[in-house]
PDB file of N, CA and C in Angstrom:
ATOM      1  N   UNK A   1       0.853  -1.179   0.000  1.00  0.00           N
ATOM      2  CA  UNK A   1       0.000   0.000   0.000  1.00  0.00           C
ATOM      3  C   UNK A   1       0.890   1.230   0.000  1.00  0.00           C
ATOM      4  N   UNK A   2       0.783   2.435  -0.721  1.00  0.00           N
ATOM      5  CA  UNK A   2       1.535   3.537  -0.667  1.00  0.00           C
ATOM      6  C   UNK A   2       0.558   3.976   0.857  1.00  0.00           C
ATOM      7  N   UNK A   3       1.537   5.432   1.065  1.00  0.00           N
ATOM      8  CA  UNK A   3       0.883   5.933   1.979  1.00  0.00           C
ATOM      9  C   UNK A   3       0.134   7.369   1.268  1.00  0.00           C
ATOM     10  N   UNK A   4      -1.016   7.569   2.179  1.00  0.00           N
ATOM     11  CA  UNK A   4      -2.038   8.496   1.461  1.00  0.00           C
ATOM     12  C   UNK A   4      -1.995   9.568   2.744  1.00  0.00           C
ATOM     13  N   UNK A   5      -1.364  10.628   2.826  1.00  0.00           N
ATOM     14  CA  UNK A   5      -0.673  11.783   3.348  1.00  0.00           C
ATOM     15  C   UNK A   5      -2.022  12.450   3.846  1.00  0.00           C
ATOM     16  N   UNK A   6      -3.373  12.341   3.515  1.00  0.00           N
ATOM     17  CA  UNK A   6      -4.415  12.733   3.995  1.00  0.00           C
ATOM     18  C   UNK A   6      -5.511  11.450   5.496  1.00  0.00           C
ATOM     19  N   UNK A   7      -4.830  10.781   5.299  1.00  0.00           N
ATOM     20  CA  UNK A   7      -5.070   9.664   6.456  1.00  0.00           C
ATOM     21  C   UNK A   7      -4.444   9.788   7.494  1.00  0.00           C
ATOM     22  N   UNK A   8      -4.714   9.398   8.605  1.00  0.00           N
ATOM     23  CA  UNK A   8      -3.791   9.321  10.186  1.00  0.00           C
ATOM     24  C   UNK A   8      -2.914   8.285  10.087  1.00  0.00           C
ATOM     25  N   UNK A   9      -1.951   7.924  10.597  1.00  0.00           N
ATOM     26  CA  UNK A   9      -0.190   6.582  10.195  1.00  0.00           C
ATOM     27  C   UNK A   9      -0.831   6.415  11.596  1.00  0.00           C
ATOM     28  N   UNK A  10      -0.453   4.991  12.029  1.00  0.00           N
ATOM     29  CA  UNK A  10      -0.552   4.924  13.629  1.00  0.00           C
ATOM     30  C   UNK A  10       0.998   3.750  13.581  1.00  0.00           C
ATOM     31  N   UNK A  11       1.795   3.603  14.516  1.00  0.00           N
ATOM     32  CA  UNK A  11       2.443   2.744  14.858  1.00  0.00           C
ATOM     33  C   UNK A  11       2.113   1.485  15.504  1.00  0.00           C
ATOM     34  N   UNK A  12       2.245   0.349  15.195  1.00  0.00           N
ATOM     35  CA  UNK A  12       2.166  -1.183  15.981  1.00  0.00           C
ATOM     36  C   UNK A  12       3.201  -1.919  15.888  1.00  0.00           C
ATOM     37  N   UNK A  13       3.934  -1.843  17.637  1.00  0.00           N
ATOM     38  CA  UNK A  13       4.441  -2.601  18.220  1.00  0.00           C
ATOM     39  C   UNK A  13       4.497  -3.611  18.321  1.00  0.00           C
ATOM     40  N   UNK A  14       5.607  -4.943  18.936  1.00  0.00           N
ATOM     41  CA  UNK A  14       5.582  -6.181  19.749  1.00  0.00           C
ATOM     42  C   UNK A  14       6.779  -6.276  19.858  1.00  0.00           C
ATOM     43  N   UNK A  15       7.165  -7.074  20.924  1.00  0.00           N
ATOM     44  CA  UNK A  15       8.669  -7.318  21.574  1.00  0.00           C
ATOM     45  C   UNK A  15       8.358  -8.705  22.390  1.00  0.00           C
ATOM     46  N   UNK A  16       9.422  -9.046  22.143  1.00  0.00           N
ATOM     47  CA  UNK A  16       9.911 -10.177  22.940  1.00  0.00           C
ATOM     48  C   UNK A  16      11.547 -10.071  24.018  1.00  0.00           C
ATOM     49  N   UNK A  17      11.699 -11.392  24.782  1.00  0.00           N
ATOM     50  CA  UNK A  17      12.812 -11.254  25.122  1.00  0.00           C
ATOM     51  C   UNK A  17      14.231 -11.159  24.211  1.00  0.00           C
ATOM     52  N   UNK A  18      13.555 -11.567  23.083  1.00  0.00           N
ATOM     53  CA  UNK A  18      14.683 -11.710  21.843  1.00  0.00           C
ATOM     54  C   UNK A  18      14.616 -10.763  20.717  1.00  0.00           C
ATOM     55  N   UNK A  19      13.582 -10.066  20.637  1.00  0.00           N
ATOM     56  CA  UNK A  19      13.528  -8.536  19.398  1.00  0.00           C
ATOM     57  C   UNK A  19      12.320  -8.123  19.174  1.00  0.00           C
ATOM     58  N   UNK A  20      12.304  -7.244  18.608  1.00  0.00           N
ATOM     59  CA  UNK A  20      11.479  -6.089  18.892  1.00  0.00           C
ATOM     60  C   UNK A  20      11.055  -5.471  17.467  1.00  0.00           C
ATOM     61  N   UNK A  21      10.312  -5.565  17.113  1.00  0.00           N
ATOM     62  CA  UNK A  21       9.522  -5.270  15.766  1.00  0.00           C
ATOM     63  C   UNK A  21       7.896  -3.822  15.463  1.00  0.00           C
ATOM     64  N   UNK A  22       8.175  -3.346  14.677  1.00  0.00           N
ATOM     65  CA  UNK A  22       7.329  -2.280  14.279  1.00  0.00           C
ATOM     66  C   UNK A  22       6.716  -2.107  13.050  1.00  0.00           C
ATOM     67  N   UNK A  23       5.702  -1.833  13.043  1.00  0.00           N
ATOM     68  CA  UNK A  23       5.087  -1.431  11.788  1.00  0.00           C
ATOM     69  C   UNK A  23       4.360  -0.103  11.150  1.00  0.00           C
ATOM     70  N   UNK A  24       4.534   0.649  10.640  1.00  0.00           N
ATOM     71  CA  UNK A  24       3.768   2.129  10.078  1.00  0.00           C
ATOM     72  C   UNK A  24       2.519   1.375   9.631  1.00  0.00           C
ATOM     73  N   UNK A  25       1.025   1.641   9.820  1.00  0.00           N
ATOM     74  CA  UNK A  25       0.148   0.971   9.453  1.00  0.00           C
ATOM     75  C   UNK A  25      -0.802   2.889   9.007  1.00  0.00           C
ATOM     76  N   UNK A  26      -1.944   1.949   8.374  1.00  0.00           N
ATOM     77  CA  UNK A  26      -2.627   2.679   7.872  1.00  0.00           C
ATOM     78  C   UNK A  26      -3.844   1.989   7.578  1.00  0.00           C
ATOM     79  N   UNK A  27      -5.350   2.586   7.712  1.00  0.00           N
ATOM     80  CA  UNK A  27      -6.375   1.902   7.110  1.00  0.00           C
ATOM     81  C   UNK A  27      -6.805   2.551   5.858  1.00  0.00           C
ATOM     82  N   UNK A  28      -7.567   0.898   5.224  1.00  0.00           N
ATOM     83  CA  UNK A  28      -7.759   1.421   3.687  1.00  0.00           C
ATOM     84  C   UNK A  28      -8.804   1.821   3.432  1.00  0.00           C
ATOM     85  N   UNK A  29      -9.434   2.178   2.236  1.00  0.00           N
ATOM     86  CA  UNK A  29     -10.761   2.705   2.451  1.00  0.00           C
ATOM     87  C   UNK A  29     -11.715   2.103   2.549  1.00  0.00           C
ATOM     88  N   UNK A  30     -11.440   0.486   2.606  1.00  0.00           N
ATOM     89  CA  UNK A  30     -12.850  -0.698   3.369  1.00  0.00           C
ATOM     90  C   UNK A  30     -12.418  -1.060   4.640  1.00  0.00           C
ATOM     91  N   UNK A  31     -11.439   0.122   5.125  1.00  0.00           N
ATOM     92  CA  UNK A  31     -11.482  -0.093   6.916  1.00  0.00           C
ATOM     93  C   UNK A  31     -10.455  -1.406   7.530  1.00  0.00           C
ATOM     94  N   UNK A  32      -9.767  -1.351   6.294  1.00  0.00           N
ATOM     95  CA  UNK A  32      -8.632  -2.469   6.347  1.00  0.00           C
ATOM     96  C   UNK A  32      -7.720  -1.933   7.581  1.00  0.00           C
ATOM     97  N   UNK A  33      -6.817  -2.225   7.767  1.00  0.00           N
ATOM     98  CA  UNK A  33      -5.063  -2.273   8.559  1.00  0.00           C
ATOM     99  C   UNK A  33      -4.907  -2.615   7.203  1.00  0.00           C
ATOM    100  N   UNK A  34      -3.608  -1.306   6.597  1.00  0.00           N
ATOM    101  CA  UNK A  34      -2.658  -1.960   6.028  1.00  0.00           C
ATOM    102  C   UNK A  34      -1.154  -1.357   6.085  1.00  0.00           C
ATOM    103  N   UNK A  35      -0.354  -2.312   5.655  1.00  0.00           N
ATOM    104  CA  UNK A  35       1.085  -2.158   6.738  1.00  0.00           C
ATOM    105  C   UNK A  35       1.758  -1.169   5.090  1.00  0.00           C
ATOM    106  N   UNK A  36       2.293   0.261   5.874  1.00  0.00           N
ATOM    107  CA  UNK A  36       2.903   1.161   4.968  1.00  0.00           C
ATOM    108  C   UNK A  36       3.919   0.545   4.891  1.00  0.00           C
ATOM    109  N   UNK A  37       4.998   0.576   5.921  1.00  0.00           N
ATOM    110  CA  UNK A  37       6.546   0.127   5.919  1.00  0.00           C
ATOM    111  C   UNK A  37       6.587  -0.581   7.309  1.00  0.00           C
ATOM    112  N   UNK A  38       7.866  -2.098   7.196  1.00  0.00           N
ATOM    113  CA  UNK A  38       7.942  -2.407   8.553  1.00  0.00           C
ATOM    114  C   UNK A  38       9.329  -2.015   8.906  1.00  0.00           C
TER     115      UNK A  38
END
């Protein structure tokens, strides 16, 4: 998904004892989650 500069970005987290991961997310216009960049 590109990102659409008129939408809100939210960040999603998770971690473990072993690493730690992120995602730039965004919803689509049927109300999806979809992942901009991880």
């Amino acid at each position: 998904m590109f990102p659409d500069d008129l939408k809100p970005f939210y960040v999603v987290c998770d971690a473990s004892d072993f690493a730690t991961g992120c995602a730039l997310m965004q919803f689509d216009d049927e109300g999806r989650e979809r992942v901009v960049s991880y």
